[in-house]
Protein backbone atom coordinates (compact mmCIF):
# COMPACT_ATOMS: atom_id res chain seq x y z
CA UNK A 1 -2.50 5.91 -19.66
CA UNK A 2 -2.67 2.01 -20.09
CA UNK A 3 0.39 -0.29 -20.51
CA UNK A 4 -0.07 -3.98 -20.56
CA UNK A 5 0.74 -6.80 -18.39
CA UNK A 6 1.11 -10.51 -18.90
CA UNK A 7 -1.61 -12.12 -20.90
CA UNK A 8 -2.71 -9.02 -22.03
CA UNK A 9 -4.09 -7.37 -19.05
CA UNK A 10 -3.97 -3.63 -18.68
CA UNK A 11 -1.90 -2.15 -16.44
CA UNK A 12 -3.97 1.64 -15.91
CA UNK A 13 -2.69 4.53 -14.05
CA UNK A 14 -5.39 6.92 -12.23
CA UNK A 15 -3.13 7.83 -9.47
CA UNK A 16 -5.36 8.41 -6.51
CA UNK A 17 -5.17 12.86 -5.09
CA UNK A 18 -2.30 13.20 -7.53
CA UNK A 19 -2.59 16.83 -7.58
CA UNK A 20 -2.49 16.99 -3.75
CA UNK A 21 0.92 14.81 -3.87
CA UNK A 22 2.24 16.72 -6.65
CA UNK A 23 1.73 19.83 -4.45
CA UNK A 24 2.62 18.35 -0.91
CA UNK A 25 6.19 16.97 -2.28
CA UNK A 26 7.38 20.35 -4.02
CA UNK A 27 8.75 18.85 -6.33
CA UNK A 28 12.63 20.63 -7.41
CA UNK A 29 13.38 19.88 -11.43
CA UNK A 30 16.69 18.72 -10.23
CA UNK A 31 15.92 17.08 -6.99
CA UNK A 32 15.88 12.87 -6.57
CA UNK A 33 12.34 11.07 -5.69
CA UNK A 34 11.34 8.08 -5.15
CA UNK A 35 8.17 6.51 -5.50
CA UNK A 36 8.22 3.06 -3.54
CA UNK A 37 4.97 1.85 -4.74
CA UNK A 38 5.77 2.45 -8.22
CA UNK A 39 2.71 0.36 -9.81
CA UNK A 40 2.32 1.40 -13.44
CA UNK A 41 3.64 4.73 -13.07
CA UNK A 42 0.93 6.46 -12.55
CA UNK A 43 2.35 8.71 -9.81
CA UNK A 44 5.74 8.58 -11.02
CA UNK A 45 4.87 10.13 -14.28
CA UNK A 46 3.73 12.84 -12.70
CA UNK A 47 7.04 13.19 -11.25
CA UNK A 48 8.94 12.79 -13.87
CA UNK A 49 7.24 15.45 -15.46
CA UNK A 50 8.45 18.17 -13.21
CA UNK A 51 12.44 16.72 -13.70
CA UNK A 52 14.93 18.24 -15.51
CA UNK A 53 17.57 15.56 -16.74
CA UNK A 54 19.58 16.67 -13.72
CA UNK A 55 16.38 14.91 -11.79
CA UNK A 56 16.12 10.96 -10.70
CA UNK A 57 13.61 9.15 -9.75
CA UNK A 58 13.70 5.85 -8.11
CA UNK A 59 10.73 3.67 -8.54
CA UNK A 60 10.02 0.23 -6.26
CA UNK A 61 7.66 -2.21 -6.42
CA UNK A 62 7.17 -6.07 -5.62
CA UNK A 63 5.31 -6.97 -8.97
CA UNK A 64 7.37 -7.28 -11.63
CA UNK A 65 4.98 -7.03 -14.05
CA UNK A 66 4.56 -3.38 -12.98
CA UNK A 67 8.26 -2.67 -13.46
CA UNK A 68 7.97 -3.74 -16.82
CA UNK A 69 4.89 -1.36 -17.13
CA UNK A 70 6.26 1.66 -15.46
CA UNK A 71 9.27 1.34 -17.61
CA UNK A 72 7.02 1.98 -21.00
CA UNK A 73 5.40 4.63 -19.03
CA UNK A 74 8.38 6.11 -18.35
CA UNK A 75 10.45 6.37 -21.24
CA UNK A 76 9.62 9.58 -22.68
CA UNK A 77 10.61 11.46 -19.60
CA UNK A 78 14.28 13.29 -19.36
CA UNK A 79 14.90 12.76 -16.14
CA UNK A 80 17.33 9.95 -14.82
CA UNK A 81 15.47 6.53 -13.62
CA UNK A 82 16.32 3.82 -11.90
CA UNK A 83 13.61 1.03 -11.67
CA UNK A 84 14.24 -1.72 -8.77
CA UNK A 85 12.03 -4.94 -8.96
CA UNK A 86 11.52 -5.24 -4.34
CA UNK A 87 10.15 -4.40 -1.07
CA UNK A 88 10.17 0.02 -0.36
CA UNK A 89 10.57 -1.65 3.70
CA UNK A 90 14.31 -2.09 2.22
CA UNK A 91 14.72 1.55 1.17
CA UNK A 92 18.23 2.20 3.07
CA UNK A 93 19.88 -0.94 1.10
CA UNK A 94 18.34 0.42 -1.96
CA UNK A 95 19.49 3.40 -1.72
CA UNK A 96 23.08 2.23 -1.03
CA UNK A 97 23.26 -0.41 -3.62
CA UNK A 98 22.41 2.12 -6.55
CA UNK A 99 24.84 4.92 -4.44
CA UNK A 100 21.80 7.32 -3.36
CA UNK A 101 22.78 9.37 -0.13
CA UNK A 102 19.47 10.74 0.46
CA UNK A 103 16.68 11.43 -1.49
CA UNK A 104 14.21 14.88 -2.04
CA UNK A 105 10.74 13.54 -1.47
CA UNK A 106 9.10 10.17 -1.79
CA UNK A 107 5.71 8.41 -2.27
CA UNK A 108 3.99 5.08 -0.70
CA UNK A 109 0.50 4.86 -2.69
CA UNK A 110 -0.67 1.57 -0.29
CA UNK A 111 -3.70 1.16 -2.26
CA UNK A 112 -3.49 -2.20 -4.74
CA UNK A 113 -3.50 -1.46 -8.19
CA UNK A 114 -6.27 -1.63 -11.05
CA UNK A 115 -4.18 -3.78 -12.52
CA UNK A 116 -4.09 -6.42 -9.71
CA UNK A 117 -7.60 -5.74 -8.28
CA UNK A 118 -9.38 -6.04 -12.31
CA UNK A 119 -6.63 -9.44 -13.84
CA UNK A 120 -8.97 -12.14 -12.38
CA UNK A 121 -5.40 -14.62 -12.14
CA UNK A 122 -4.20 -12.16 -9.59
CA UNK A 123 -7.04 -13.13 -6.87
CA UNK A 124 -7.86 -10.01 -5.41
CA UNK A 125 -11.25 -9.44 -6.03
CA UNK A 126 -14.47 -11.54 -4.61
CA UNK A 127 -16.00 -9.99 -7.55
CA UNK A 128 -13.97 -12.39 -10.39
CA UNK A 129 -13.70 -16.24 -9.49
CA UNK A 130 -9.82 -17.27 -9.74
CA UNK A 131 -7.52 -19.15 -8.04
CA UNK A 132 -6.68 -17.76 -4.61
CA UNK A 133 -3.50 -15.80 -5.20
CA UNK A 134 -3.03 -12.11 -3.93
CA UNK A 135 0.84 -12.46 -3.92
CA UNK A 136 1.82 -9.07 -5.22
CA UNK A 137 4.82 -10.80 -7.07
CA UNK A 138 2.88 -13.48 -8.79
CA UNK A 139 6.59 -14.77 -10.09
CA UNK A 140 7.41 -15.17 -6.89
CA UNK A 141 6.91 -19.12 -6.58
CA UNK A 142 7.78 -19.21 -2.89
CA UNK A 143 5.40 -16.79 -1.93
CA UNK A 144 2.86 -17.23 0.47
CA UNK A 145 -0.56 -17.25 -1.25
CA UNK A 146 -4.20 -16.65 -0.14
CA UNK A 147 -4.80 -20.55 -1.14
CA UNK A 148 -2.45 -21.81 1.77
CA UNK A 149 -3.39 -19.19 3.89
CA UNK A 150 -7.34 -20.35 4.02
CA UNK A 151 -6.07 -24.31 3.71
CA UNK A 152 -3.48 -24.52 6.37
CA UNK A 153 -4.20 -21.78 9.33
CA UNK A 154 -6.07 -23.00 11.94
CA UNK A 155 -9.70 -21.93 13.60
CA UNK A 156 -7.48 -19.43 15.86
CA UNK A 157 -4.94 -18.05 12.81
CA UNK A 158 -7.57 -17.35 10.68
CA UNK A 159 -9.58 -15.66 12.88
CA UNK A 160 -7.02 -13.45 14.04
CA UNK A 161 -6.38 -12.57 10.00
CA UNK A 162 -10.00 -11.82 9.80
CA UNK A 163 -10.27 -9.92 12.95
CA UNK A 164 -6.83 -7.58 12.97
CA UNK A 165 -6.49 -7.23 9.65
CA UNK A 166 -10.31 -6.87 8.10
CA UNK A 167 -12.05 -5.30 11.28
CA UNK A 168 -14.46 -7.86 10.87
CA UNK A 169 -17.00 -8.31 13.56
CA UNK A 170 -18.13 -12.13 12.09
CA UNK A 171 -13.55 -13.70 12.36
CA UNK A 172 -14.60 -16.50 14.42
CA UNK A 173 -17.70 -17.80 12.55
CA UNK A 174 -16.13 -17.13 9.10
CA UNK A 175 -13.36 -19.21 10.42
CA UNK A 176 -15.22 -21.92 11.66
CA UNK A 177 -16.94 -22.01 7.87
CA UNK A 178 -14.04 -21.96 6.10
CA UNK A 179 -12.43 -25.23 8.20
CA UNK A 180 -15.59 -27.19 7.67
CA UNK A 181 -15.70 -26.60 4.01
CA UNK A 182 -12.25 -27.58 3.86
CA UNK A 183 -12.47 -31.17 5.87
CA UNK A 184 -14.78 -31.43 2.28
CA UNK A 185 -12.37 -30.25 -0.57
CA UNK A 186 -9.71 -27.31 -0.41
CA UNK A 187 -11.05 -24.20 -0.82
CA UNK A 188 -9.13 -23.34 -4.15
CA UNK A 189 -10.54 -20.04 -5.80
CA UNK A 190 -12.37 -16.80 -4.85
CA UNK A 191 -15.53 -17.55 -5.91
CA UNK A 192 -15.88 -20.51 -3.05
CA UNK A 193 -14.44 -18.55 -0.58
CA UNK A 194 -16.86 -15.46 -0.95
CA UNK A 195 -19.78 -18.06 -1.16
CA UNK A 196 -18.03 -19.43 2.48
CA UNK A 197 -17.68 -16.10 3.97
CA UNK A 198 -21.67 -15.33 2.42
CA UNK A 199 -22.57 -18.33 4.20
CA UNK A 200 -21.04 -17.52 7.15
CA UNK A 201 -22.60 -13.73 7.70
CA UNK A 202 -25.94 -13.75 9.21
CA UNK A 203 -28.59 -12.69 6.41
CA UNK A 204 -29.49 -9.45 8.36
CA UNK A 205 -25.73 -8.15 8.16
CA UNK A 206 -25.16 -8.40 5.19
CA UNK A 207 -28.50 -6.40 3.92
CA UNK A 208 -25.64 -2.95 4.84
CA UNK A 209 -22.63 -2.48 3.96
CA UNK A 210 -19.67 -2.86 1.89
CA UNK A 211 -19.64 -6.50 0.28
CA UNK A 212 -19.69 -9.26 2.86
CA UNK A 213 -16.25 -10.61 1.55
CA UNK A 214 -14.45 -7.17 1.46
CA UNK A 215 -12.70 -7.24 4.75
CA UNK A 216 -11.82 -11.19 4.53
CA UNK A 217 -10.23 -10.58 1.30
CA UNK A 218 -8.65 -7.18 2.49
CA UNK A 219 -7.33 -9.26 5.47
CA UNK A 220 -5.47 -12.36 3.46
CA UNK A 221 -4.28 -9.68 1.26
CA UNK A 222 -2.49 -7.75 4.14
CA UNK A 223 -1.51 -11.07 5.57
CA UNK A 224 0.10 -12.72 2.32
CA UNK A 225 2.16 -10.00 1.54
CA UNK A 226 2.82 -8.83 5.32
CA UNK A 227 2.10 -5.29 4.66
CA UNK A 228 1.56 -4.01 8.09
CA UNK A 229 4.31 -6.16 9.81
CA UNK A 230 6.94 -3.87 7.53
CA UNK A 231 5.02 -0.56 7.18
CA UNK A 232 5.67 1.40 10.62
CA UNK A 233 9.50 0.46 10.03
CA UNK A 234 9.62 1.58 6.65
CA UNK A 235 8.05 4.91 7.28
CA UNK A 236 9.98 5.54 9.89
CA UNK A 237 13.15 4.58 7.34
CA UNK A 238 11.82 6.67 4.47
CA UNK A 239 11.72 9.62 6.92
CA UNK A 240 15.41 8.79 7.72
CA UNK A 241 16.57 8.68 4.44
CA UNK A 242 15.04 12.49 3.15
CA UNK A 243 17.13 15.74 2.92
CA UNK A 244 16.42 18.56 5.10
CA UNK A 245 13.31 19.67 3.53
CA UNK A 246 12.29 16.54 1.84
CA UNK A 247 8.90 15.63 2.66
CA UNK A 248 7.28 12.24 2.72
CA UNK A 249 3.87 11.64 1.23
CA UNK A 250 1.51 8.47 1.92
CA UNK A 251 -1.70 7.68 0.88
CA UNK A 252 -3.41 4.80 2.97
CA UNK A 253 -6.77 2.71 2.04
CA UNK A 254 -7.82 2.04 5.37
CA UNK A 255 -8.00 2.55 9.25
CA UNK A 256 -5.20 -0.13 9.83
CA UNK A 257 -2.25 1.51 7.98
CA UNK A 258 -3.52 5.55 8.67
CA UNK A 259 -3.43 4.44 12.31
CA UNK A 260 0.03 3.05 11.67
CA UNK A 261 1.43 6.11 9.28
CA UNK A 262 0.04 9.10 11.90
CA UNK A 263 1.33 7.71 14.94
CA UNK A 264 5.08 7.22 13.20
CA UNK A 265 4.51 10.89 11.56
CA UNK A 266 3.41 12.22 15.43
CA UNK A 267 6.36 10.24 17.02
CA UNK A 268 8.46 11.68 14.79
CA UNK A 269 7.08 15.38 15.39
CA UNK A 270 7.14 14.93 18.77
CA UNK A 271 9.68 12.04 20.41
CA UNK A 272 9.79 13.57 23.93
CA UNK A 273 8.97 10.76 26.33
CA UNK A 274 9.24 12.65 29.44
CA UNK A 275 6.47 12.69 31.46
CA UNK A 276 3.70 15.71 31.01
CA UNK A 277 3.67 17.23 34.65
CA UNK A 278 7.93 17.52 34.02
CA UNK A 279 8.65 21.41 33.76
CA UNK A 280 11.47 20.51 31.18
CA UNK A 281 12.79 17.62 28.70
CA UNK A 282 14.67 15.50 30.29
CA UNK A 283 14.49 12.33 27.92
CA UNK A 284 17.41 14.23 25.40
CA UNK A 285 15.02 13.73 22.22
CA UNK A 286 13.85 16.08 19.79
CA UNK A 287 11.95 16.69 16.87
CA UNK A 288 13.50 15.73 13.49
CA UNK A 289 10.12 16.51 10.89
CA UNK A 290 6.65 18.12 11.11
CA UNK A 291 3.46 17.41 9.81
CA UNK A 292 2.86 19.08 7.20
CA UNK A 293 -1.29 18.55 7.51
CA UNK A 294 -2.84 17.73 10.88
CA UNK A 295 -5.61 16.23 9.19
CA UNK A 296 -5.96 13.56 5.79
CA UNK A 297 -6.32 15.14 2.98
CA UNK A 298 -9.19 12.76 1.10
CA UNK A 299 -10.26 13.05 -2.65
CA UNK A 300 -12.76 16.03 -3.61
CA UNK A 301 -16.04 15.37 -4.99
CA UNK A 302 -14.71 15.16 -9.15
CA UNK A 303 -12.45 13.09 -8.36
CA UNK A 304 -14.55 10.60 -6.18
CA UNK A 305 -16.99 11.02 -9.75
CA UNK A 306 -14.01 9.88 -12.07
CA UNK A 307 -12.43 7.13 -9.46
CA UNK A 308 -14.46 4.92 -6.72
CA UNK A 309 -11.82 3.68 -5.81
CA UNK A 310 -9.93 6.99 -4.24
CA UNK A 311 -12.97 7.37 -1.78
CA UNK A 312 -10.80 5.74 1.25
CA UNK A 313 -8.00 7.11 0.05
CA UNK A 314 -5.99 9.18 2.75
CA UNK A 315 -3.21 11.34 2.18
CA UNK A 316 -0.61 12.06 5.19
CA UNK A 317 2.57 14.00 4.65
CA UNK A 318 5.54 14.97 6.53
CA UNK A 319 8.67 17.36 6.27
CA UNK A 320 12.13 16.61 7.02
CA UNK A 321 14.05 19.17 9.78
């Protein structure tokens, strides 16, 4: 399925272990879903295609131009939609504003889309040179972007970015390139910050490995849209907001937000804070969901063949009590 964005650019859907979600959220044909990383509707049309028109499904996302994408995708389906251009941390007002008590199942796909990661005037990838963006709303003019991140953090800030947010062992001395470079000229696009961050990486480690500008970029993404700062919230607010029964499905692209997403899903399972040598719970609190799968479920070997891009994909999923 392809839709198009602005200038052009296609907007593709290869939702990442759709089958497993499809499975994991048992889906009713009248139930209501919501999908709060709606992209282009990948995983929402497979959704939709299990709702009757007694069905709903409420899709979320920051970009707009994926609203406008999903809602092409979307139109041939029966079932009732409601598209909402915004933030899935804000799921309770959401729900409220458009009168939703509670909803059946839901999805948070944290992976960036094709369509961001492959439009070169996004500035995702250190594989395109373009101006240094990464706002997932790229309407949103008051946005932090990637470009003031790298200009106007110091040695300390960025190194921080680099460190909690890529994992990457060379923060400090990437940092330390990156404010040189800039005493000389703002560092403006993609292409001079990956040649920064090359420069910066000792020749020997960067013979292994992923691409020596993955984690940096992975990091000012993270930081410019403040993705972790909302995510252990909003799990725990999506897990509020299903039905008895409902279950909760989330796919994370790295060790950051699976760290996040089990530890939520475990606290959740089990929210006893009494100490372990206690013969009996004291502390009052008790379980309100299960895991539904101890361990990730990752992408089999076809799919890995069809999509590169589901091979850190991992797929967590609870169950409302």
């Amino acid at each position: 399925m392809r839709e198009s964005g602005r200038n052009g650019a296609a907007y593709e859907h290869a939702p990442v272990l759709a089958g497993a979600v499809a499975d994991g959220l048992r889906i009713r044909p009248d139930g209501v879903y919501a999908d709060g990383t709606l992209g282009g509707g990948g995983h929402a049309a497979l959704i939709c295609g299990k709702l009757s028109a007694g069905g709903l499904l409420l899709g979320i996302d920051k970009d707009r131009d994926a609203i406008e994408a999903a809602g092409k995708t979307l139109s041939g389906y029966v079932c009732g939609r409601i598209l909402r251009q915004g933030d899935f941390g804000d799921i309770k007002e959401i729900l409220r504003e458009n009168g939703v008590a509670a909803i059946d199942g839901a999805l948070l796909d944290l992976g960036v889309s094709s369509y961001q990661l492959d439009n070169p005037e996004r500035g995702f990838s250190y594989r395109n040179d373009a101006p240094l963006d990464m706002r997932m709303d790229a309407r949103d003019e008051k946005a932090l972007t990637a470009e003031q991140v790298v200009n106007t953090y110091d040695a300390g800030a960025l190194t921080r970015v680099f460190r909690e947010y890529g994992e990457e062992r060379w923060a400090s001395r990437i940092a330390a390139f990156i404010i040189r470079a800039r005493e000389k000229e703002p560092v403006r696009t993609t292409g001079a910050l990956t040649d920064i961050i090359k420069a910066a990486i000792p020749a020997s480690a960067r013979r292994t490995g992923p691409h020596p500008a993955k984690r940096c970029f992975q990091a000012l993404r993270i930081e410019v849209n403040g993705e972790l700062r909302i995510l252990e919230r909003a799990v725990g607010d999506f897990v509020d907001v299903l039905s008895p029964g409902g279950r909760l499905a989330v796919i994370t692209f790295h060790s950051l937000e699976d760290r996040i997403v089990k530890d939520v899903f475990r606290g959740r399972e089990t929210p006893c804070e009494c100490p372990p040598d206690l013969p009996v719970c004291v502390c009052g609190k008790t379980p309100d969901a299960r895991r539904v799968n101890r361990r990730p479920i990752i992408a089999d070997e076809t799919e890995l063949a069809e999509n590169h891009r589901a091979r850190s994909a991992k797929l967590r999923i609870i169950e409302k009590l």
